[in-house]
Protein backbone atom coordinates (compact mmCIF):
# COMPACT_ATOMS: atom_id res chain seq x y z
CA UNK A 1 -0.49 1.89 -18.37
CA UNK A 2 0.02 -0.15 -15.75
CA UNK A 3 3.47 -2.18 -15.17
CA UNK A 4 3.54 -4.88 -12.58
CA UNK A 5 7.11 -5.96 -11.28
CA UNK A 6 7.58 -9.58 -10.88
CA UNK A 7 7.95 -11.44 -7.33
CA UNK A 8 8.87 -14.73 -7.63
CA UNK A 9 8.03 -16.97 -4.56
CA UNK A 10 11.27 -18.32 -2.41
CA UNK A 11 8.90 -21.47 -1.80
CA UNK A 12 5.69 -23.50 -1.87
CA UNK A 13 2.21 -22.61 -0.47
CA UNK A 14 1.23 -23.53 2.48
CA UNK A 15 -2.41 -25.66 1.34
CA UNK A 16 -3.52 -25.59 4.87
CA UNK A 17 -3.43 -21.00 5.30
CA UNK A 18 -5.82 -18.90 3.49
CA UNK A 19 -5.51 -18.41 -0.32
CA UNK A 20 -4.14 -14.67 0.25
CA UNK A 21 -2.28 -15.68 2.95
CA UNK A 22 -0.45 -18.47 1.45
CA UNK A 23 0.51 -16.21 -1.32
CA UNK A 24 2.04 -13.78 0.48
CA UNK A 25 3.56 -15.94 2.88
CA UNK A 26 5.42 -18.38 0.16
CA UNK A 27 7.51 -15.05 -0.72
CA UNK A 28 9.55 -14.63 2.30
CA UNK A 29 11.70 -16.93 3.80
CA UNK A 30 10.79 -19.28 6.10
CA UNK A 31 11.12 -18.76 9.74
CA UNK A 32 10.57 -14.71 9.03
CA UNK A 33 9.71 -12.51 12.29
CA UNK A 34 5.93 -11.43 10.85
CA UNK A 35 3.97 -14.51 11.88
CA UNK A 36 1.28 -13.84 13.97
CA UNK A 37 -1.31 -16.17 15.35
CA UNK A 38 -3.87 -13.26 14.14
CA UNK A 39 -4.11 -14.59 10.84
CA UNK A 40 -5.03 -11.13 9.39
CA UNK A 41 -1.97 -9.16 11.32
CA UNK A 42 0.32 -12.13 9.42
CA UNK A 43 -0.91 -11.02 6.05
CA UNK A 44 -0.87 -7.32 6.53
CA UNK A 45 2.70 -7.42 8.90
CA UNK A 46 3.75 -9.75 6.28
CA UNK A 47 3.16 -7.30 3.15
CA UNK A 48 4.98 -5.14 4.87
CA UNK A 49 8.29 -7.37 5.41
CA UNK A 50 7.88 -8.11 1.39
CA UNK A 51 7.25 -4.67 0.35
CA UNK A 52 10.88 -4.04 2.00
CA UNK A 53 12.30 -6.72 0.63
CA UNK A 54 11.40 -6.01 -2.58
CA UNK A 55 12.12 -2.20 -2.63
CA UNK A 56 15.76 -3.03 -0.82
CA UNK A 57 16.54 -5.12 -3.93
CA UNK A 58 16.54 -1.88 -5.60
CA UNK A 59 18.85 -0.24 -3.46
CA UNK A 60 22.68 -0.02 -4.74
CA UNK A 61 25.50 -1.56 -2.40
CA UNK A 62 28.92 0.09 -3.74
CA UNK A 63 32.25 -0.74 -2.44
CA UNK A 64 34.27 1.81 -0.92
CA UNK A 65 37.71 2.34 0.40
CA UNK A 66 37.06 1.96 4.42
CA UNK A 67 38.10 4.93 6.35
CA UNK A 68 41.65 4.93 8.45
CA UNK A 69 40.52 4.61 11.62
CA UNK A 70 43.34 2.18 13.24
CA UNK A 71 41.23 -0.57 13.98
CA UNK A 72 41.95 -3.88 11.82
CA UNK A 73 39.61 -4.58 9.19
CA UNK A 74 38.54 -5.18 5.52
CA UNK A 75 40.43 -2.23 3.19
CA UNK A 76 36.41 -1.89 1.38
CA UNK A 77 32.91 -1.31 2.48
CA UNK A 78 29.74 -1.20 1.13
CA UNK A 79 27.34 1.82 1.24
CA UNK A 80 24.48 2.58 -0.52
CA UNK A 81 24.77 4.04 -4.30
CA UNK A 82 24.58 7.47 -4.36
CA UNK A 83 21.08 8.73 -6.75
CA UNK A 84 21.36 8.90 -10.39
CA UNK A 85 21.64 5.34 -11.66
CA UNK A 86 18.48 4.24 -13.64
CA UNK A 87 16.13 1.89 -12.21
CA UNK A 88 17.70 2.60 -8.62
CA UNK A 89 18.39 4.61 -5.83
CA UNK A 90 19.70 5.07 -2.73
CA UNK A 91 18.91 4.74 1.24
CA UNK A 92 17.58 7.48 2.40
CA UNK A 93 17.52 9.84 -0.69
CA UNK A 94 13.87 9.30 -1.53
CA UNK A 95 14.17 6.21 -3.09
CA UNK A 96 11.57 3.58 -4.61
CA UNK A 97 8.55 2.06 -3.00
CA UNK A 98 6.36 -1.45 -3.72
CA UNK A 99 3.39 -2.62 -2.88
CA UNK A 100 2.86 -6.84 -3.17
CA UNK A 101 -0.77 -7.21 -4.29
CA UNK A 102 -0.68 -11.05 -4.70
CA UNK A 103 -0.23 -13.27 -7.77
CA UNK A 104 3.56 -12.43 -7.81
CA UNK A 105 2.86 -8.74 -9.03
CA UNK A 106 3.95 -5.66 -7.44
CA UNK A 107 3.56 -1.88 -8.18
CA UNK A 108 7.00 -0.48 -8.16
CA UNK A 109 7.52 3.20 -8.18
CA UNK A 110 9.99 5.91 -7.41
CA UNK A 111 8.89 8.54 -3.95
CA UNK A 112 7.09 11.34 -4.98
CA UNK A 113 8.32 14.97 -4.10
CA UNK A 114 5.45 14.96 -1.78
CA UNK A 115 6.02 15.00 2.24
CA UNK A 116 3.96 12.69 4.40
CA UNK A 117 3.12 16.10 6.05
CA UNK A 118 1.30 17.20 3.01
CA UNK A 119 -0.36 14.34 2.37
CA UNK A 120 -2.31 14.65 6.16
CA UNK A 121 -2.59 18.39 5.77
CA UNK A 122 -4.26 17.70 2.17
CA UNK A 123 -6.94 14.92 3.94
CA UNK A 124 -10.37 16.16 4.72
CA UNK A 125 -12.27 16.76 8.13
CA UNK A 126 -14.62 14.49 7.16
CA UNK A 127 -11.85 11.60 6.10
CA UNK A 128 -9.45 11.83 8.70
CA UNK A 129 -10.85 8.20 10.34
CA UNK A 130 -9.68 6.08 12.87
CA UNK A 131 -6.05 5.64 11.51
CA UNK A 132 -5.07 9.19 10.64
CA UNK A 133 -3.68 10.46 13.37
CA UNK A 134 -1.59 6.97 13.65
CA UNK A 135 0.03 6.61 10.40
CA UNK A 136 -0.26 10.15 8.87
CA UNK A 137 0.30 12.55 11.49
CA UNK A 138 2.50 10.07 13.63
CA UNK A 139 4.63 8.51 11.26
CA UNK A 140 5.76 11.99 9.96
CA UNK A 141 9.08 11.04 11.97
CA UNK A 142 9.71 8.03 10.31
CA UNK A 143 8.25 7.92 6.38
CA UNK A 144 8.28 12.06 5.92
CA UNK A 145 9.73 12.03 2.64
CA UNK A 146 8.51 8.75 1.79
CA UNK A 147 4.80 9.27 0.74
CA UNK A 148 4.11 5.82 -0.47
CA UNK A 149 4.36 4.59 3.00
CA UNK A 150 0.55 5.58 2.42
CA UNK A 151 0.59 2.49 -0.60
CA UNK A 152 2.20 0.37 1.24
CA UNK A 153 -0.03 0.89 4.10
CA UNK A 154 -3.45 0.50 1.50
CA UNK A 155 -1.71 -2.97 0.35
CA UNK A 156 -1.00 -4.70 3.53
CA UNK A 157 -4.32 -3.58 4.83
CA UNK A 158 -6.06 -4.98 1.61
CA UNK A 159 -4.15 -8.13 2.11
CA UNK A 160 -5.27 -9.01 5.42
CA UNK A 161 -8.83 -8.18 4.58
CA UNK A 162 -8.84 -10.58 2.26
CA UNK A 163 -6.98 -13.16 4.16
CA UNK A 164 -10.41 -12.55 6.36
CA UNK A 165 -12.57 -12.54 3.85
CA UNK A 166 -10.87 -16.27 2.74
CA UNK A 167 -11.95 -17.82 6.01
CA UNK A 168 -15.59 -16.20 5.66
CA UNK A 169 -14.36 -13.15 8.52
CA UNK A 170 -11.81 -15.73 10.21
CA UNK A 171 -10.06 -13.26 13.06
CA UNK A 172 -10.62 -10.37 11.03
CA UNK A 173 -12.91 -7.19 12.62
CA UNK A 174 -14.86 -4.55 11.01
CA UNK A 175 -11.66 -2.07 11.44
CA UNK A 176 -9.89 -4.40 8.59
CA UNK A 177 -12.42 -3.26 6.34
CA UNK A 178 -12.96 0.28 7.65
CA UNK A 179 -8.85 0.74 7.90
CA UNK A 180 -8.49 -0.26 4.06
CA UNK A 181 -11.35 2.12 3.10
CA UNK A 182 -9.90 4.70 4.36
CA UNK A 183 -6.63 4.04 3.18
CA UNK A 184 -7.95 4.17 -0.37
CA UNK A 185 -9.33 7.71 0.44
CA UNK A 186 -5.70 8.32 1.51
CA UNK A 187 -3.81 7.17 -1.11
CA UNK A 188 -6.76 8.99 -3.16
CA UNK A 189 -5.28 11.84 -1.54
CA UNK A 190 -1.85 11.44 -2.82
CA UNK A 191 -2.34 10.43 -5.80
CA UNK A 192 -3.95 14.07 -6.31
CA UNK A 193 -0.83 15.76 -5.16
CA UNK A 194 1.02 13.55 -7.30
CA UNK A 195 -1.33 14.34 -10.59
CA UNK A 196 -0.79 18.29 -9.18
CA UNK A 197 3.48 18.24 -9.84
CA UNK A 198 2.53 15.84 -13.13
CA UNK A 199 5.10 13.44 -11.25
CA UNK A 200 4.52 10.00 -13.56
CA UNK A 201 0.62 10.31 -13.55
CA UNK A 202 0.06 7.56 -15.14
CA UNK A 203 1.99 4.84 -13.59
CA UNK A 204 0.36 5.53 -10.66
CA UNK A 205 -3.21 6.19 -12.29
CA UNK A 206 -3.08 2.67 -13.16
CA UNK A 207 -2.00 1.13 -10.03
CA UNK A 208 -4.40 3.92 -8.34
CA UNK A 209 -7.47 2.57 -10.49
CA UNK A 210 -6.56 -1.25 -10.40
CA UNK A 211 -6.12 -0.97 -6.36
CA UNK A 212 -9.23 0.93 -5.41
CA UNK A 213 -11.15 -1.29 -7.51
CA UNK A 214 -9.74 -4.53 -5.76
CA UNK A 215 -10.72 -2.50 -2.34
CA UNK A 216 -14.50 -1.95 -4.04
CA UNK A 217 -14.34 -5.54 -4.46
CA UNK A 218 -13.23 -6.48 -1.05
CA UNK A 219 -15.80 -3.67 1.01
CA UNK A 220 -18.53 -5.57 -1.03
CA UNK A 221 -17.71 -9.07 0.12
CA UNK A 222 -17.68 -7.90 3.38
CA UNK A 223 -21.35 -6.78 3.69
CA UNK A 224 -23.46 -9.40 5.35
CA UNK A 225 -20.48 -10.85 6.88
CA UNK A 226 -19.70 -10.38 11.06
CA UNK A 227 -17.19 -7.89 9.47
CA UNK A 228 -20.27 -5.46 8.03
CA UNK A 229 -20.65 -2.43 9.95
CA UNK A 230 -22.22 1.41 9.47
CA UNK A 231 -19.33 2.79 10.62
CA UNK A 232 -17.57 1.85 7.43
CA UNK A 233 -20.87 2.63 5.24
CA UNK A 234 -20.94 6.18 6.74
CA UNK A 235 -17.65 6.27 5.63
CA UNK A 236 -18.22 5.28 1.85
CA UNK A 237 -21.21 7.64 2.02
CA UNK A 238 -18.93 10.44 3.17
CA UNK A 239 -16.48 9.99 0.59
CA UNK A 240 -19.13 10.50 -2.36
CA UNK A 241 -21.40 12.87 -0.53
CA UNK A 242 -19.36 15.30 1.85
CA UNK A 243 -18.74 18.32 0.75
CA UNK A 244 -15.26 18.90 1.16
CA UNK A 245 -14.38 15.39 -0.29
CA UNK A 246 -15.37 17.47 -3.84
CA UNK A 247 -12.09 18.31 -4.62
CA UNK A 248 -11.06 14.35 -4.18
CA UNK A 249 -13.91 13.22 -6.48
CA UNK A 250 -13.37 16.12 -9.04
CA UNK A 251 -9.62 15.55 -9.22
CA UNK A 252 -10.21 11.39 -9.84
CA UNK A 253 -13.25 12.23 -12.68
CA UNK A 254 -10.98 14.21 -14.58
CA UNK A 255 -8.19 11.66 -14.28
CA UNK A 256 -10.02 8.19 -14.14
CA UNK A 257 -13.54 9.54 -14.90
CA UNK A 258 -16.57 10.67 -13.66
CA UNK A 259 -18.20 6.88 -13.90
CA UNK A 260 -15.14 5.64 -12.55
CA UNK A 261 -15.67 7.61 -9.17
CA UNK A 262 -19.15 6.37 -8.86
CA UNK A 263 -18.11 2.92 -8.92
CA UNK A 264 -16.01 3.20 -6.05
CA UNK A 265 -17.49 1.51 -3.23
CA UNK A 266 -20.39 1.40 -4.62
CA UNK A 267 -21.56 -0.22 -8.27
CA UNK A 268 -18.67 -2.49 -8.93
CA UNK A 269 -20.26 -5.82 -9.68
CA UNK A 270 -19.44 -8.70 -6.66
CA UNK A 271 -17.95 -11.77 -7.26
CA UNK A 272 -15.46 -10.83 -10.21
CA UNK A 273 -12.01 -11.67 -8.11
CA UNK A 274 -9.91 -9.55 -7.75
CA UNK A 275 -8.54 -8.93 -10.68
């Protein structure tokens, strides 16, 4: 079943941004360092500020005697909890993850024991697009251990599509729709390792389903729009159609269903919202 956490805005919307934008811009403070006059780079560089500040909420600041070092100073310091207390964790021991997805909701979940290593080595030929070698095989020295880098990748990218998609394409390009296709092929991915170790399967099955259908939604507003473009159809047809993307499709009937899978991208009905 799915669980949204609750993010409760630190101010008004702005009337005169986008509808996406405005939402998640209204839940950081003002005067924040991810404004960009790229409308779409605000929303998605913006996700990405609130997905921290969300998960960093979660993180446990203990006091602790300081150490003797001779210098003058406060007797206590803080330092993050070590792992074990529910609901929480600490920096840099795995940790928990969120992904805003507007309407003050986020999905909230602990790291995986999956590497970001596995998660690239686990991609197919035929899916490893125009941002794989950036953010799965690159990022390996920064997010490693933290898998759902990949989610909160798929969520800022789905956020600035559909900041473009308010303003009927605005700034955005096709490579804000291809870019959050193939992030929901990745996080397809990873949700399969996940389902593999039976790590919380179906927290994330619902987050999983609920997500890639918003992305259906959004790929489908963008045909016919200056953002429609084959590369990003090839794509979509490579997902259902390639051979080695079998194992991906197999893996998501058996968890979300074999109708499921053949909605994605493809038969979901236009003009629902986004849910």
């Amino acid at each position: 079943m799915l669980e949204w956490s609750e993010v409760k805005p630190l101010r008004g919307k702005d009337d005169t941004l986008e509808a996406t934008l405005a939402d998640v811009e209204c839940h950081m403070p003002a005067g924040h360092p991810y404004r960009d006059s790229r409308h779409v780079t605000w929303a998605h560089e913006t996700t990405h500020g609130l997905n921290a500040r969300i998960r960093n909420r979660r993180i446990v600041m203990l006091p602790v005697p300081a150490p003797r070092t001779g210098m003058l100073g406060p007797a206590m310091y803080l330092v993050p909890a070590p792992a074990g207390i529910p609901g929480y964790s600490a920096a840099g021991v795995g940790g928990m993850n969120a992904c805003y997805v507007l309407k003050d909701r986020a999905f909230v979940a602990e790291e995986p024991p999956v590497s970001l290593s596995e998660v690239a080595g686990a991609v197919p030929s035929s899916m490893r697009g125009m941002s794989y070698q950036l953010y799965l095989v690159s990022q390996q020295q920064y997010w490693q251990n933290e898998p759902l880098y990949v989610f909160d990748e798929w969520s800022a990218y789905a956020n600035g599509l559909s900041t473009a998609l308010d303003a009927g394409g605005g700034d955005g390009s096709f490579s804000d729709v291809l870019q959050t296709v193939e992030f929901t092929v990745y996080s397809f991915v990873l949700f399969g390792l996940i389902v593999s170790l039976g790590f919380d399967v179906d927290h994330f099955r619902g987050f999983v389903e609920w997500q890639a259908e918003r992305c259906t939604k959004l790929y489908l507003r963008s045909v016919r729009t200056r953002l429609d473009d084959p590369q990003t159809h090839e794509h979509v047809r490579g997902f259902h159609e390639s051979s080695d993307t079998r194992s991906i499709r197999d893996m998501l009937a058996a968890t979300c269903g074999a109708s499921w899978v053949e909605d994605v991208f493809r038969r979901a009905k236009v003009g629902e919202g986004e849910g």
